[in-house]
Every structure is written in structure tokens, then in C-alpha cells.
C-alpha atoms as a PDB file:
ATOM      1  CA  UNK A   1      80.278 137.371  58.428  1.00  0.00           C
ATOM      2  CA  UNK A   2      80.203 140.863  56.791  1.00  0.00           C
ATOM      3  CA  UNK A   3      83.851 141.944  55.795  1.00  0.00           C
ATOM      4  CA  UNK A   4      83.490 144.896  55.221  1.00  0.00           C
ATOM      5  CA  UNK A   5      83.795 147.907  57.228  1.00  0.00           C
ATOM      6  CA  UNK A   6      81.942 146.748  59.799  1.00  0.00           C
ATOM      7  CA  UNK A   7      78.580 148.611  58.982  1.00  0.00           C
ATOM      8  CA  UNK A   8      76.686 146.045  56.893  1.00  0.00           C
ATOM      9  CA  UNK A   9      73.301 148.353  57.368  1.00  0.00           C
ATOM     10  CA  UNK A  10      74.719 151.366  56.312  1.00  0.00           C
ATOM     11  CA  UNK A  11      75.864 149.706  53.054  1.00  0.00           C
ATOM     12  CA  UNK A  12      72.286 148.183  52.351  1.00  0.00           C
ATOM     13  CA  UNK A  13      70.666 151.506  52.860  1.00  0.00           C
ATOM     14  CA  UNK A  14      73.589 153.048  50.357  1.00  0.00           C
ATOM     15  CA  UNK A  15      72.894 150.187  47.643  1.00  0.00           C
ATOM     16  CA  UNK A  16      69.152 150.341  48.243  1.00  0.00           C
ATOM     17  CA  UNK A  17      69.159 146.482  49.594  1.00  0.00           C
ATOM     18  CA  UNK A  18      66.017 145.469  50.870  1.00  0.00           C
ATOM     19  CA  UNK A  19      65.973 144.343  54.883  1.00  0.00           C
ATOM     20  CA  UNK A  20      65.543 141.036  53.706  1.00  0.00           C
ATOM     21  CA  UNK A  21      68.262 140.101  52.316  1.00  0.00           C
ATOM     22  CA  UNK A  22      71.964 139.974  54.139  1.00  0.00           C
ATOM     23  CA  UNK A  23      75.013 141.231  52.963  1.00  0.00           C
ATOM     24  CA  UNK A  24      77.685 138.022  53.404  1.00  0.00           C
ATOM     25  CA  UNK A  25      80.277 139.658  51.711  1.00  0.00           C
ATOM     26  CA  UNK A  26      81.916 142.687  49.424  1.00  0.00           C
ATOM     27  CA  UNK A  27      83.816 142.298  46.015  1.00  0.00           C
ATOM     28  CA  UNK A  28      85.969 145.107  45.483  1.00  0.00           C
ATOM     29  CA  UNK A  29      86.532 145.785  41.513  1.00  0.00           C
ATOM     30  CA  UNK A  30      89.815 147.711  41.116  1.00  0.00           C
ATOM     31  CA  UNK A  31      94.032 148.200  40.769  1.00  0.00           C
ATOM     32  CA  UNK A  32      95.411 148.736  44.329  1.00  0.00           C
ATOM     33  CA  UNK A  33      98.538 151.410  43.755  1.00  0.00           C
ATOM     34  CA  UNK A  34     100.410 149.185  46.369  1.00  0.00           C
ATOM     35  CA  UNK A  35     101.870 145.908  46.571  1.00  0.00           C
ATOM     36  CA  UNK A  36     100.281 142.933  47.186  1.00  0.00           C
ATOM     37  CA  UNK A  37      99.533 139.282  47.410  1.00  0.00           C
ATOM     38  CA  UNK A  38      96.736 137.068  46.918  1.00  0.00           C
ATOM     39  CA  UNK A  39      96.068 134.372  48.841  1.00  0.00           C
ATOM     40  CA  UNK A  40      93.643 131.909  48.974  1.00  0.00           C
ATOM     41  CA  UNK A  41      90.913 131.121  52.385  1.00  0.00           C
ATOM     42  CA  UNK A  42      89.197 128.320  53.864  1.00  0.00           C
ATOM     43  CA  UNK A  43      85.545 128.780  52.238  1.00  0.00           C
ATOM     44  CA  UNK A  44      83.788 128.302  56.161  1.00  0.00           C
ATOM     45  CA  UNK A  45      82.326 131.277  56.985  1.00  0.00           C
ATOM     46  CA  UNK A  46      83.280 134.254  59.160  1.00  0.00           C
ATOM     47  CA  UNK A  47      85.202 137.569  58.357  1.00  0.00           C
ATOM     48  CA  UNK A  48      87.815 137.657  55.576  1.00  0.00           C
ATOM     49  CA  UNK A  49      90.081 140.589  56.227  1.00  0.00           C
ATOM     50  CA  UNK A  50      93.222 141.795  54.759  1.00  0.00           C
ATOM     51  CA  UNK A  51      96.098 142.725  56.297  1.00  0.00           C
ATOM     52  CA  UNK A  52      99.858 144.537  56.035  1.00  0.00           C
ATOM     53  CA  UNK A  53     102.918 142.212  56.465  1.00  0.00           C
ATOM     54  CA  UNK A  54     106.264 143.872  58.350  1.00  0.00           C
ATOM     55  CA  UNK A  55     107.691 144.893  54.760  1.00  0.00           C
ATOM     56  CA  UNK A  56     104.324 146.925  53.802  1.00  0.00           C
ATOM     57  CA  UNK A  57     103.155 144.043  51.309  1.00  0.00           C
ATOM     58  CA  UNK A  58      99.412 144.014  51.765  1.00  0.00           C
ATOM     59  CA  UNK A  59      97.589 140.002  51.538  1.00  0.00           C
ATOM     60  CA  UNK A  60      94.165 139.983  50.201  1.00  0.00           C
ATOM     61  CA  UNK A  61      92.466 137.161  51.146  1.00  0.00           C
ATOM     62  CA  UNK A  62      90.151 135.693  48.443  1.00  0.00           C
ATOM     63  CA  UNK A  63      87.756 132.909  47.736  1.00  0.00           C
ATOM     64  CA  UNK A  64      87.570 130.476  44.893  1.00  0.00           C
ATOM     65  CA  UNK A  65      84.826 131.106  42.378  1.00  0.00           C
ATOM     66  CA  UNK A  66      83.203 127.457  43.618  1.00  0.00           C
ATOM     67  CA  UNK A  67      82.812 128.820  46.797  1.00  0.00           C
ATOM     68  CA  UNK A  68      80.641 131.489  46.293  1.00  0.00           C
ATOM     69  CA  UNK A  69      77.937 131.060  43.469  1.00  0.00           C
ATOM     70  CA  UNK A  70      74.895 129.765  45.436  1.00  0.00           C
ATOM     71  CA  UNK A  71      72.998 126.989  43.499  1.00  0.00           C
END
């Protein structure tokens, strides 16, 4: 579920996270110096990863706001 990079305990510990809570996912706050596109995933879970196309344009996947505030 974690997409991050791949060490979901070493980011608790990091963040000070308490052991009982899980880490589903990262939001990454930024400007990438590269280009890129947006596009949007199926909310069901699993790992969200981007990627590089042939031409060096990178595709961030991302989720709609609906899909992840927890009522």
C-alpha cells in the first residue's frame, strides 16, 4: 500500500509516528525541475508509483481529493 520508497518503518521512526498507526500513503509538497504529467488513478488500494515515458516526460499518478479524506 505504502508508495513510497519502500521503507514505511523507517519513515515512521523519522516523523516520530507511533506503531499504531500505518502509513497508506506520502504527499510530496514541491516544483519538480522536470517535465511532467498528471494523471489521475483508480482510488482501490495498492501502490501508486510514478514513472518515465520513452521521451523523459515523468507521469505522477494522483488521487482525487474525495478519495482520500477519511470520514
Amino acid at each position: 500500500m505504502y508508495g513510497g520508497d519502500g521503507q514505511p518503518e523507517r519513515t515512521k521512526k523519522t516523523l516520530n509516528i507511533p506503531e499504531r498507526y500505518e502509513i497508506l500513503l506520502v504527499l510530496t509538497i514541491g516544483k519538480l525541475k522536470e517535465s511532467y504529467i498528471f494523471e489521475q488513478v483508480d482510488p482501490s488500494p495498492g501502490s501508486v508509483r510514478g514513472w518515465w515515458d520513452d521521451h523523459g516526460v515523468r507521469h505522477i499518478p494522483k488521487r482525487k481529493l474525495e478519495d482520500l479524506i477519511i470520514d
